[in-house]
Protein backbone atom coordinates (compact mmCIF):
# COMPACT_ATOMS: atom_id res chain seq x y z
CA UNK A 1 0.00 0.00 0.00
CA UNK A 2 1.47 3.66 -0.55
CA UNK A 3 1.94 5.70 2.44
CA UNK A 4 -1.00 6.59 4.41
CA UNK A 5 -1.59 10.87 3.43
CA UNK A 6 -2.39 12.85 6.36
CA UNK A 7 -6.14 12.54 7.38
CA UNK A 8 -8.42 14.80 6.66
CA UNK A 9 -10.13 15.13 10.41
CA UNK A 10 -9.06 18.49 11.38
CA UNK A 11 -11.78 21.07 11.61
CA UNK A 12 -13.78 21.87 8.76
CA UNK A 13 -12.99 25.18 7.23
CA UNK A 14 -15.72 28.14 8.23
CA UNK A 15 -18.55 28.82 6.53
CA UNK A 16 -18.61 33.00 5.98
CA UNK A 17 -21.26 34.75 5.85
CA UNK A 18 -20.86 35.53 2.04
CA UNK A 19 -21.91 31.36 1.55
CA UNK A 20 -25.15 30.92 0.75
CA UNK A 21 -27.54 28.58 2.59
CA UNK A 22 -28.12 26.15 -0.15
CA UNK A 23 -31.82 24.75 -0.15
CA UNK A 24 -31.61 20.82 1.35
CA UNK A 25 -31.12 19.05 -1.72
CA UNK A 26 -32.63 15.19 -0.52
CA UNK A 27 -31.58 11.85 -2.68
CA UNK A 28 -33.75 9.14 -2.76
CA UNK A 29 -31.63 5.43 -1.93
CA UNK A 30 -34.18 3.06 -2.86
CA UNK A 31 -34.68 5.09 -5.84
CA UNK A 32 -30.56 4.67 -6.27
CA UNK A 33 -30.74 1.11 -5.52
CA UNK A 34 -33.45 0.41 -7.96
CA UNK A 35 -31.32 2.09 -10.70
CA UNK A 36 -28.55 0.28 -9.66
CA UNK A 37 -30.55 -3.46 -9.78
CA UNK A 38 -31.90 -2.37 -13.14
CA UNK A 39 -28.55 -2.02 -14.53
CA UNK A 40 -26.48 -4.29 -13.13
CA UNK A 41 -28.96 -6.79 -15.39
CA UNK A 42 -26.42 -5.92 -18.58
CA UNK A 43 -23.91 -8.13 -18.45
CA UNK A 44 -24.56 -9.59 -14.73
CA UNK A 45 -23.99 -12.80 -14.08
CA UNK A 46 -23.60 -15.22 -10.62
CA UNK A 47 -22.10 -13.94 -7.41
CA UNK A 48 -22.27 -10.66 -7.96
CA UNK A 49 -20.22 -10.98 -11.28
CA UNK A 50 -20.03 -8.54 -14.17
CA UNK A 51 -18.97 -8.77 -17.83
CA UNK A 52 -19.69 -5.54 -19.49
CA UNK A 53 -16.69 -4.72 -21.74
CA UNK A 54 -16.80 -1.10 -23.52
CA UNK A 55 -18.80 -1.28 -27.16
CA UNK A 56 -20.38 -4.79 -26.38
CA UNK A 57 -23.82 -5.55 -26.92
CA UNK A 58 -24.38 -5.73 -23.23
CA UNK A 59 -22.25 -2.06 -22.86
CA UNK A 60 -24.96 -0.83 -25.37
CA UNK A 61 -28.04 -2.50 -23.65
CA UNK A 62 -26.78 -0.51 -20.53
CA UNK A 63 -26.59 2.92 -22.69
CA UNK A 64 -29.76 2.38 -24.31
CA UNK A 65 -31.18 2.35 -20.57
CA UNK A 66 -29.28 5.25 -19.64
CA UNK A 67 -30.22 6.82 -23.13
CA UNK A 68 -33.54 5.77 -22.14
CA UNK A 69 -33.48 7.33 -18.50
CA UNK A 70 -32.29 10.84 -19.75
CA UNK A 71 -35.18 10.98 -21.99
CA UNK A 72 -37.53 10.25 -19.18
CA UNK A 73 -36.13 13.03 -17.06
CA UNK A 74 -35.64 15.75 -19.49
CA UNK A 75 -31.91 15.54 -20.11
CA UNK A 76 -30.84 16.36 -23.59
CA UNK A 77 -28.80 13.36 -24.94
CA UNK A 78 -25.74 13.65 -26.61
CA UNK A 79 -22.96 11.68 -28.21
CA UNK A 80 -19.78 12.58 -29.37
CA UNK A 81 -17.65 10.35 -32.05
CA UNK A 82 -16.01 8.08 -29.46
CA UNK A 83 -18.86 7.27 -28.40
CA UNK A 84 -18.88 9.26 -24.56
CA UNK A 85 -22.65 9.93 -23.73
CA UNK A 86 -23.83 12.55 -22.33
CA UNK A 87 -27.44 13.76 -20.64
CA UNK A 88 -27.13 17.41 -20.60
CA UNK A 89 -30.14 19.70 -17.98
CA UNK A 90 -30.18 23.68 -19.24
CA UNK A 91 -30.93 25.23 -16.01
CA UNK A 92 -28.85 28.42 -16.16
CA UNK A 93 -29.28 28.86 -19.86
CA UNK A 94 -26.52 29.98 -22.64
CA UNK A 95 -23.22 30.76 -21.55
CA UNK A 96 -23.98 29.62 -17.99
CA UNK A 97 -20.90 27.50 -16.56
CA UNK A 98 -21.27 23.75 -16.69
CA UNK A 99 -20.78 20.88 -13.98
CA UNK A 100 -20.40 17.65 -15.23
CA UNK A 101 -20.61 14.50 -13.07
CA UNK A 102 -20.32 10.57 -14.11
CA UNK A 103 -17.64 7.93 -14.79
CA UNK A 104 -18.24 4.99 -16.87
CA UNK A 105 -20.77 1.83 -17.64
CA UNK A 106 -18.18 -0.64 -18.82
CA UNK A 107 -16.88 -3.26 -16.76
CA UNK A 108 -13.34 -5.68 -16.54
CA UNK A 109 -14.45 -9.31 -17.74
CA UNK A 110 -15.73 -10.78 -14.31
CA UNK A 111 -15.44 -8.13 -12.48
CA UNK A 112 -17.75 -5.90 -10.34
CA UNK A 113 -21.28 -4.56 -10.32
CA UNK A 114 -20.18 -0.76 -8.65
CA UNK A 115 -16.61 -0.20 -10.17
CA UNK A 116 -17.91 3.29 -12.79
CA UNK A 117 -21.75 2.42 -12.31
CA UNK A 118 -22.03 3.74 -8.93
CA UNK A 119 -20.58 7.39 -10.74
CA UNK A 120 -22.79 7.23 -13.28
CA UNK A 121 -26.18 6.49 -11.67
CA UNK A 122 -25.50 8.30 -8.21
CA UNK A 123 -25.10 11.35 -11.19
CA UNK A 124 -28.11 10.86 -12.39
CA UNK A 125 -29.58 10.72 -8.62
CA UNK A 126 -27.34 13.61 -7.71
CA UNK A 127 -28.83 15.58 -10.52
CA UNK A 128 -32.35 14.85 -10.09
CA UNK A 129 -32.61 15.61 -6.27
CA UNK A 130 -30.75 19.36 -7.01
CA UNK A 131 -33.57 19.96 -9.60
CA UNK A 132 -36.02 18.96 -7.47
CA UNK A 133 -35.08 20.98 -4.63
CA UNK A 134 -33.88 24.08 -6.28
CA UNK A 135 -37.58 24.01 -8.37
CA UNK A 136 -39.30 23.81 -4.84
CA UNK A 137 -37.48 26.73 -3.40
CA UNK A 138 -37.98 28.45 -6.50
CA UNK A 139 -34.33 29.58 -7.05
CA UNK A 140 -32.51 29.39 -10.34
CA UNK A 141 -29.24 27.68 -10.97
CA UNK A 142 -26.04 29.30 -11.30
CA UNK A 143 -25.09 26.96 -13.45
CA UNK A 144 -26.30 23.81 -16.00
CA UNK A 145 -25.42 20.13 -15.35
CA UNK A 146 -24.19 17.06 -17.86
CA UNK A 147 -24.46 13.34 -16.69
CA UNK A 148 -21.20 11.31 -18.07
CA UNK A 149 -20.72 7.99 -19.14
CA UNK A 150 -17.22 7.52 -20.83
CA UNK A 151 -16.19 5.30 -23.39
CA UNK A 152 -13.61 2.46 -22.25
CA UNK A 153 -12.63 3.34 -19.19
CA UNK A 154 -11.14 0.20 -18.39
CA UNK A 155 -9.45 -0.55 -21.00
CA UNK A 156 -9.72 -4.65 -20.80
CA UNK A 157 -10.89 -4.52 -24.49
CA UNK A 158 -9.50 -2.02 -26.17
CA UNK A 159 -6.00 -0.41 -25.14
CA UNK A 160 -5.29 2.29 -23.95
CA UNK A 161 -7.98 3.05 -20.92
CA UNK A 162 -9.58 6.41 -20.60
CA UNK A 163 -9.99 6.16 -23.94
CA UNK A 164 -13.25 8.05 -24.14
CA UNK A 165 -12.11 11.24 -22.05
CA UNK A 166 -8.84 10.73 -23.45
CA UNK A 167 -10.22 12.09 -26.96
CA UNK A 168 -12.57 14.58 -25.03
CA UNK A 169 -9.48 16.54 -23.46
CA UNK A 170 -7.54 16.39 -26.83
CA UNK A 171 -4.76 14.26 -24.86
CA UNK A 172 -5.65 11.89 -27.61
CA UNK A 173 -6.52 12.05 -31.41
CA UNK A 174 -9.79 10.86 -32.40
CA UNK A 175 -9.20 9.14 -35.57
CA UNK A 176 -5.84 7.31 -33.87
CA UNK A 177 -8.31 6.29 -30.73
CA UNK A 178 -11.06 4.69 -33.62
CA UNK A 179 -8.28 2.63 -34.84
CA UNK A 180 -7.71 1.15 -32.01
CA UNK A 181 -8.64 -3.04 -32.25
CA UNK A 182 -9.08 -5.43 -30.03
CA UNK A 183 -7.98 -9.17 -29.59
CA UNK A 184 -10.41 -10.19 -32.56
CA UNK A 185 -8.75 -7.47 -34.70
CA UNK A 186 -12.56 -5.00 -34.26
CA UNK A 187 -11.91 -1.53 -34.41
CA UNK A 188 -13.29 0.88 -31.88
CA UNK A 189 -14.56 2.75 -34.84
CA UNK A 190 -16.40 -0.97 -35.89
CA UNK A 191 -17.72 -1.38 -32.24
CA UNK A 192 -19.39 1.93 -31.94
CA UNK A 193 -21.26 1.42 -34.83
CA UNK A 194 -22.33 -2.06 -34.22
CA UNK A 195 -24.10 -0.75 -30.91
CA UNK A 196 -25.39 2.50 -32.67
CA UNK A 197 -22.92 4.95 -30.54
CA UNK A 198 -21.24 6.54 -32.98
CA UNK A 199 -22.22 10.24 -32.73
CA UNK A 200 -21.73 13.24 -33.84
CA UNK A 201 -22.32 15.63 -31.17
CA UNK A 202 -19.91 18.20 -29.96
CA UNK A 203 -20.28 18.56 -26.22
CA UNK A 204 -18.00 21.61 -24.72
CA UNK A 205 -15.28 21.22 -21.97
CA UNK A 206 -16.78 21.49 -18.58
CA UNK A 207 -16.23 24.21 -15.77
CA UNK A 208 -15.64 20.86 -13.37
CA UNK A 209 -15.69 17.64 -13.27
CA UNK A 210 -16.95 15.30 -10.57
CA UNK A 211 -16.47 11.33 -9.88
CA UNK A 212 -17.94 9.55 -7.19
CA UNK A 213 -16.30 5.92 -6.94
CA UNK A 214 -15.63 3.08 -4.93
CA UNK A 215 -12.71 3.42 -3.11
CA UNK A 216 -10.89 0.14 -4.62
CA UNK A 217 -8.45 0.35 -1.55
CA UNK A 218 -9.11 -0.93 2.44
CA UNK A 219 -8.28 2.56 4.13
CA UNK A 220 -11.77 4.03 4.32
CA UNK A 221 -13.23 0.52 5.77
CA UNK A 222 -9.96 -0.15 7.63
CA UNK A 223 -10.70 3.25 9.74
CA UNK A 224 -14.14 3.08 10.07
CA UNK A 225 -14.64 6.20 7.42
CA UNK A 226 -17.92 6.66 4.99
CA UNK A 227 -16.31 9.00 2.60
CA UNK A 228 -13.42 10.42 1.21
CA UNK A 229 -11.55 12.67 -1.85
CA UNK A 230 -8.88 11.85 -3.97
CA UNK A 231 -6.13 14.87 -3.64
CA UNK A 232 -3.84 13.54 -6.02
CA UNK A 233 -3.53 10.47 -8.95
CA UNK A 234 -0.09 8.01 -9.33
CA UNK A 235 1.52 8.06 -12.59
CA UNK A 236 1.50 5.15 -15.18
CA UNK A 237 3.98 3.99 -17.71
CA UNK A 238 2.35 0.66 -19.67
CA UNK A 239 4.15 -1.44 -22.11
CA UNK A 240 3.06 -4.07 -24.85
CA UNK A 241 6.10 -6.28 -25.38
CA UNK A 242 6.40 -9.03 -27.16
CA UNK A 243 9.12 -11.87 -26.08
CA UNK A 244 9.97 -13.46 -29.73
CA UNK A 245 10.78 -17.54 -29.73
CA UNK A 246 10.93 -20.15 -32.11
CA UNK A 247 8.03 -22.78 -32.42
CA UNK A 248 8.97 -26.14 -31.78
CA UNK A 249 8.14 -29.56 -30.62
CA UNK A 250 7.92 -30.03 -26.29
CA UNK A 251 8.90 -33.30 -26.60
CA UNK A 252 11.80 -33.92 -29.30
CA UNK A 253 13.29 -30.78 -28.91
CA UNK A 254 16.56 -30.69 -27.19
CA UNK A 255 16.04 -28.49 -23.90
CA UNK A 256 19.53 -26.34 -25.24
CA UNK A 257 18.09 -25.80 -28.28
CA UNK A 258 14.58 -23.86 -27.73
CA UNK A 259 14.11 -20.67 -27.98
CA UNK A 260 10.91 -20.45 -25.43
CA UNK A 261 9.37 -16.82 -25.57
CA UNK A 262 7.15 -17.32 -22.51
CA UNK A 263 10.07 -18.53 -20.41
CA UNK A 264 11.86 -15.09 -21.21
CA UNK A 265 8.24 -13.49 -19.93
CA UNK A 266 8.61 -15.54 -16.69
CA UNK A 267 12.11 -14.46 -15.99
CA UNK A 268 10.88 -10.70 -16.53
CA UNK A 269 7.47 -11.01 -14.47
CA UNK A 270 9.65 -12.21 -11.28
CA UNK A 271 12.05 -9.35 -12.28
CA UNK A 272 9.42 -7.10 -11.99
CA UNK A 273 7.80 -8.50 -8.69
CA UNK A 274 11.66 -8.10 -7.18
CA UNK A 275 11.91 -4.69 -8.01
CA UNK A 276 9.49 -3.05 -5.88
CA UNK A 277 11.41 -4.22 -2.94
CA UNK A 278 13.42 -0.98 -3.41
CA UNK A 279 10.77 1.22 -3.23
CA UNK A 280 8.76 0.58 -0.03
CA UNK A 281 5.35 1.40 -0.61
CA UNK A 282 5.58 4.21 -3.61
CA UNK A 283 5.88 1.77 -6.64
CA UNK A 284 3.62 -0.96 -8.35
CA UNK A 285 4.22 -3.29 -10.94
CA UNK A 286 1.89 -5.91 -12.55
CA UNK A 287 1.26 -7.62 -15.56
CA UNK A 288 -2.71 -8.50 -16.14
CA UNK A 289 -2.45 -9.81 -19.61
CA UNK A 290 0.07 -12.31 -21.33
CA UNK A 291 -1.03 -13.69 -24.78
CA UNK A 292 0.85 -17.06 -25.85
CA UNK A 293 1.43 -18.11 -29.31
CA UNK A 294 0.35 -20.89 -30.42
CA UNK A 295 -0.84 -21.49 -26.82
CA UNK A 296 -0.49 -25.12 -27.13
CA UNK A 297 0.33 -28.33 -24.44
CA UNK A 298 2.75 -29.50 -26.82
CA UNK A 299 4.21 -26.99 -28.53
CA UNK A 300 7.20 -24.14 -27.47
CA UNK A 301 5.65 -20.76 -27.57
CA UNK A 302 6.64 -18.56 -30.25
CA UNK A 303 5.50 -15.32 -28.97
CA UNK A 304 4.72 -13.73 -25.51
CA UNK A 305 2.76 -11.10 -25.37
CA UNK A 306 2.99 -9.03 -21.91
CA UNK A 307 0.90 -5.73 -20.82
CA UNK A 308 3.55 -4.47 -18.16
CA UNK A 309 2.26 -1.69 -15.57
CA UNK A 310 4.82 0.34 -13.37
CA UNK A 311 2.54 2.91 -11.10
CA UNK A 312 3.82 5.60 -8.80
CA UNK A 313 3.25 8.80 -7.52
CA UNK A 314 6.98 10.01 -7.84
CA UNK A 315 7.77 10.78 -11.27
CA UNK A 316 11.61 10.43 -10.31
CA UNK A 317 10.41 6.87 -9.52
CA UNK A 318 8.49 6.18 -12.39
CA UNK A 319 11.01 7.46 -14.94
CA UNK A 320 14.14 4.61 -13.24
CA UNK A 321 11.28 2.27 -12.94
CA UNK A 322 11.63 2.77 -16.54
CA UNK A 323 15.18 2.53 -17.13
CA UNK A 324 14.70 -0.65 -15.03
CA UNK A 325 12.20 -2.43 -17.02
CA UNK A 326 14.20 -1.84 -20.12
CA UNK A 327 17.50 -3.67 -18.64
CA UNK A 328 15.15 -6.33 -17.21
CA UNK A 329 14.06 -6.65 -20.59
CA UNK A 330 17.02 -6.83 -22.06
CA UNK A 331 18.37 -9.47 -19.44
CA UNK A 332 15.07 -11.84 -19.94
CA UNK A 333 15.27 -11.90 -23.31
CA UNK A 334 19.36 -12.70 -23.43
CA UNK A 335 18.61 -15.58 -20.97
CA UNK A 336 16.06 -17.21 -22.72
CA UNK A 337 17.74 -16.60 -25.99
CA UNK A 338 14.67 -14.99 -27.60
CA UNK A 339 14.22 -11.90 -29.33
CA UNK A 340 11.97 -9.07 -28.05
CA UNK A 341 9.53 -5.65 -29.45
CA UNK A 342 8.24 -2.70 -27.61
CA UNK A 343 4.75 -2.71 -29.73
CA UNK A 344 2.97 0.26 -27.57
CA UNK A 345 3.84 2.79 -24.60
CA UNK A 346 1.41 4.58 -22.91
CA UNK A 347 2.09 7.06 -20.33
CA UNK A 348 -0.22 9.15 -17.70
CA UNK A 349 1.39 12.06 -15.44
CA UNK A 350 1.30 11.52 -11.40
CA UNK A 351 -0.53 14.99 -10.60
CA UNK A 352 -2.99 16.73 -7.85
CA UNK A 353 -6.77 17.25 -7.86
CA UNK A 354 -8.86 20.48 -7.88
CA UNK A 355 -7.83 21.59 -3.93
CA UNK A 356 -11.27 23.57 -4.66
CA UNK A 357 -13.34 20.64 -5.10
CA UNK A 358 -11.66 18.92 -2.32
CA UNK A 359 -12.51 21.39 -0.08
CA UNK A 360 -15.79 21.63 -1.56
CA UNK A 361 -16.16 18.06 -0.75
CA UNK A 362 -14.93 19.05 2.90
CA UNK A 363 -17.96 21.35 2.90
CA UNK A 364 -20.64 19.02 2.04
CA UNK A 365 -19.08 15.96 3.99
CA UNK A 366 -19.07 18.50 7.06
CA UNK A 367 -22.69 19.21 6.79
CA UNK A 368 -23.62 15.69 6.64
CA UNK A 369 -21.63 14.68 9.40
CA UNK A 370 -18.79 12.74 7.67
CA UNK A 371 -15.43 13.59 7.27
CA UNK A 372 -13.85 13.39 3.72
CA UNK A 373 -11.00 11.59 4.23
CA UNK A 374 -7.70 12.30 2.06
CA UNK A 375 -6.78 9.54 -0.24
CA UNK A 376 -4.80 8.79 -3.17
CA UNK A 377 -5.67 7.45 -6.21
CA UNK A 378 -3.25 4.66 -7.86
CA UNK A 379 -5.79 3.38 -10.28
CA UNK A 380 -6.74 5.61 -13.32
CA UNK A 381 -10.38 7.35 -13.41
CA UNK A 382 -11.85 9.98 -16.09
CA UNK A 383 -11.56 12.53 -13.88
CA UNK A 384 -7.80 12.12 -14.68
CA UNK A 385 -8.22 13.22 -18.02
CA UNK A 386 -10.24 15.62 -17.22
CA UNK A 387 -8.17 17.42 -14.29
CA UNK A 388 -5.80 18.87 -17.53
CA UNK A 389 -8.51 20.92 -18.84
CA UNK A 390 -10.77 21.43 -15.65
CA UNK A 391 -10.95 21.27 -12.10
CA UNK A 392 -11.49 17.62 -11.34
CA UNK A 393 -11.59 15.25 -8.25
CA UNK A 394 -12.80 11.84 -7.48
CA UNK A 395 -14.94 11.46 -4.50
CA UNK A 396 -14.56 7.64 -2.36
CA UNK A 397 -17.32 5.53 -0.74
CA UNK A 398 -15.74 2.63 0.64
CA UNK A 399 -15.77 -0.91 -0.84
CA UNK A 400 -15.64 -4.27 1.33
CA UNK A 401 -12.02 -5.15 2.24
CA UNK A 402 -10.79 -2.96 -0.47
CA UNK A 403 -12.01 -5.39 -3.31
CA UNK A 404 -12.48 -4.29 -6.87
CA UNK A 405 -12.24 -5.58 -10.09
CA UNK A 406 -13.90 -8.75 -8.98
CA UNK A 407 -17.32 -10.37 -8.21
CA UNK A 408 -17.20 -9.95 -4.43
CA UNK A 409 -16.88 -5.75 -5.28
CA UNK A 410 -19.11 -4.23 -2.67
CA UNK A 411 -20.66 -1.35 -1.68
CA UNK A 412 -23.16 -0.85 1.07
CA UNK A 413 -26.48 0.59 -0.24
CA UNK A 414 -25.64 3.13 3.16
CA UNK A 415 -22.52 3.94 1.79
CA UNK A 416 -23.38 4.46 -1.39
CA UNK A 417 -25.79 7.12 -0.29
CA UNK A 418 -23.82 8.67 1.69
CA UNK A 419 -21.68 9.33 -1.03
CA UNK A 420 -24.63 10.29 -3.56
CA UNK A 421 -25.64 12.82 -1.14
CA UNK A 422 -22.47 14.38 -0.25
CA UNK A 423 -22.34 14.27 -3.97
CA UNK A 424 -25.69 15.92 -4.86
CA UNK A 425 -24.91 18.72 -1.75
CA UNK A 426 -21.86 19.97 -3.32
CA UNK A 427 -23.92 20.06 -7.02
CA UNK A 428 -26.67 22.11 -4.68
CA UNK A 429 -23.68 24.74 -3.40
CA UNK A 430 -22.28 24.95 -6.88
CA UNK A 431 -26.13 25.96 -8.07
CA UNK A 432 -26.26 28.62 -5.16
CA UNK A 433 -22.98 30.21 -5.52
CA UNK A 434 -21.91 28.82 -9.51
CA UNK A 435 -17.71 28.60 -9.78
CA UNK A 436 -16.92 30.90 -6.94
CA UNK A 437 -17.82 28.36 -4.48
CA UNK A 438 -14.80 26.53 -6.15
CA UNK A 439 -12.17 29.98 -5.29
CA UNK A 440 -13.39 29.91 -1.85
CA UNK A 441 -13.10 26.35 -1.27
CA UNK A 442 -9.28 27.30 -2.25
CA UNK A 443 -8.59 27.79 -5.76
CA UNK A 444 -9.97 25.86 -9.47
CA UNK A 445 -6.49 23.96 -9.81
């Protein structure tokens, strides 16, 4: 685990007398939970399971719903070419700042039921209780609202993830990000189309972004907390490599005279396991994918295939992380006597959230009685993307023992209130007092 940051439990910051009284903005949970059920049909299997990968027809059964809700509740729909979806509510009217909240629908193959729903639908929730309550108090909005659901977020079919908000912030080119195919050689382009999400609607950068999530980590549960904020996201750096053998016969074959590709990706997978030793707790290295060619009992392996992760928060660490992979690469390959290929990098900046919409977050926590507990984030999320062009944060409800990415993912129906209200109170003081409740809550960046 990285180190613990410093807990958020000192006093909550004062509320002058320039702050608005926002009107009680109320969520409904069982109308949450019922969302929740309803979706968690696409794609759900046994034990809590979920197989929802981005641009599948069970991904676009779960839009189409979504689509389907935002139509119900007067939210404009919208679609952009990579497919992000959007329900946007005018309540400010033209040239009135924007707040957009979400995450994303799809899903790891057997994973979990709340990993990117939760953000969407507690959105929608969020959304609906601030319009209600602002329409009963009769006050306008200082601002309008747009519901996200993001295209591959995960990134388990097509590579890289944040794909979606990746091509919304411009850190990625559209036309390179519909190219992208996946192990049956589909195109994102293909996939979009096949599930009728491929639009054409421009939707504008955002004043702020907001995430709620599942924690995906044991601190929150471990100390007996209901909420927390993300102040800062770890870095990335995430090679493709391919380990290059010679196909051969398992049995005949002299042992000295293979050339086994997989065995160099075993000596570089334990290489990268012993490396984090020097770091303590600030670096993490995995690979979750190795393709085998020809993948056959009785037959050498030609080609390895690994997706390599190194995570920190240190850039310093990251970058000799690096510069170790590549002479651990280098090493594997000479001891196996195989030949190797960097086929794709991807890198994503360590970097801080929106101190404004942390505080913000302190705010509404405060007035609910729950502290928002400081956390960082190690896995990727939207709101990554979207912190370069807007203030961003990720908001944390916790998750049993810290599971995610798996059937057994779990969030309390409590919890996940909790954190739809805290969410849906901060929407209500950004109504009341528009962007400058951000600059008092200390600063957009």
């Amino acid at each position: 685990m990285p180190p613990l940051p410093e807990t958020s439990m000192r006093s909550m910051p004062d509320m002058t007398a320039d702050m608005l009284a926002p009107p009680p903005a109320r969520i409904d949970p069982a109308r949450l939970q019922a969302m929740m059920e309803a979706v968690s049909a696409f794609g759900g299997g046994a034990g809590g399971a979920l197989t929802r990968l981005t641009l599948s027809p069970e991904d676009g059964q779960a839009r189409d719903w979504l689509a389907a809700w935002f139509a119900a509740h007067g939210f404009a729909p919208r679609v952009d070419a990579i497919g992000n979806q959007f329900g946007v509510l005018d309540l400010a009217g033209p040239g009135a700042p924007t707040v957009m909240v979400g995450s994303h629908l799809d899903s790891q193959p057997n994973g979990g039921r709340f990993d990117g729903t939760l953000g969407v639908l507690a959105a929608c929730e969020a959304v609906l209780s601030v319009r209600a309550a602002l329409e009963a108090a009769g006050t306008a909005s200082a601002c309008n609202f747009a519901v996200a659901n993001w295209t591959n977020e995960e990134g388990a079919r097509f590579q890289p993830s944040l794909l979606g908000s990746s091509v919304f912030t411009g850190a990625a080119d559209l036309d390179w990000a519909l190219a992208r195919r996946d192990g049956d050689g589909v195109t994102v382009a293909e996939a979009l189309s096949r599930i009728g999400y491929a639009g054409t609607d421009s939707v504008p950068v955002p004043d702020a972004f907001i995430e709620l999530h599942i924690e995906g980590g044991p601190i929150l549960e471990r100390e007996g907390l209901r909420f927390g904020a993300f102040t800062r996201f770890w870095g990335a750096t995430k090679y493709r490599l391919a380990f290059l053998g010679r196909q051969a016969h398992t049995g005949p074959t002299p042992m000295a005279e293979r050339r086994d590709a997989l065995l160099g990706a075993a000596y570089l997978i334990a290489d990268l396991k012993a490396m984090t030793a020097d770091y303590g707790l600030d670096l993490h290295t995995s690979v979750g994918r190795l393709e085998v060619r020809p993948n056959s009992p009785n037959t050498v392996p030609s080609e390895a295939v690994l997706f390599i992760e190194l995570r920190s928060g240190s850039p310093a660490i990251l970058e000799e992380a690096e510069l170790r992979l590549k002479a651990a690469i280098d090493l594997a390959a000479a001891r196996a006597e195989v030949g190797h290929e960097v086929r794709a990098i991807d890198r994503r900046a360590a970097g801080p959230m929106a101190p404004g919409l942390v505080r913000l977050a302190e705010r509404a926590g405060a007035a609910n009685g729950t502290v928002a507990r400081h956390l960082d984030t190690i896995g990727g999320h939207d709101a990554v993307s979207l912190s370069a062009v807007c203030p961003a944060v990720v908001l944390a409800v916790p998750c049993r023992g810290g599971v995610m990415h798996h059937p057994t993912e779990f969030a309390s129906p409590e919890d996940q209130a909790v954190g739809t209200q805290v969410l849906a109170d901060m929407l209500m003081i950004l109504a009341v007092e528009g962007m400058a409740a951000i600059e008092a809550a200390g600063g957009r960046r």
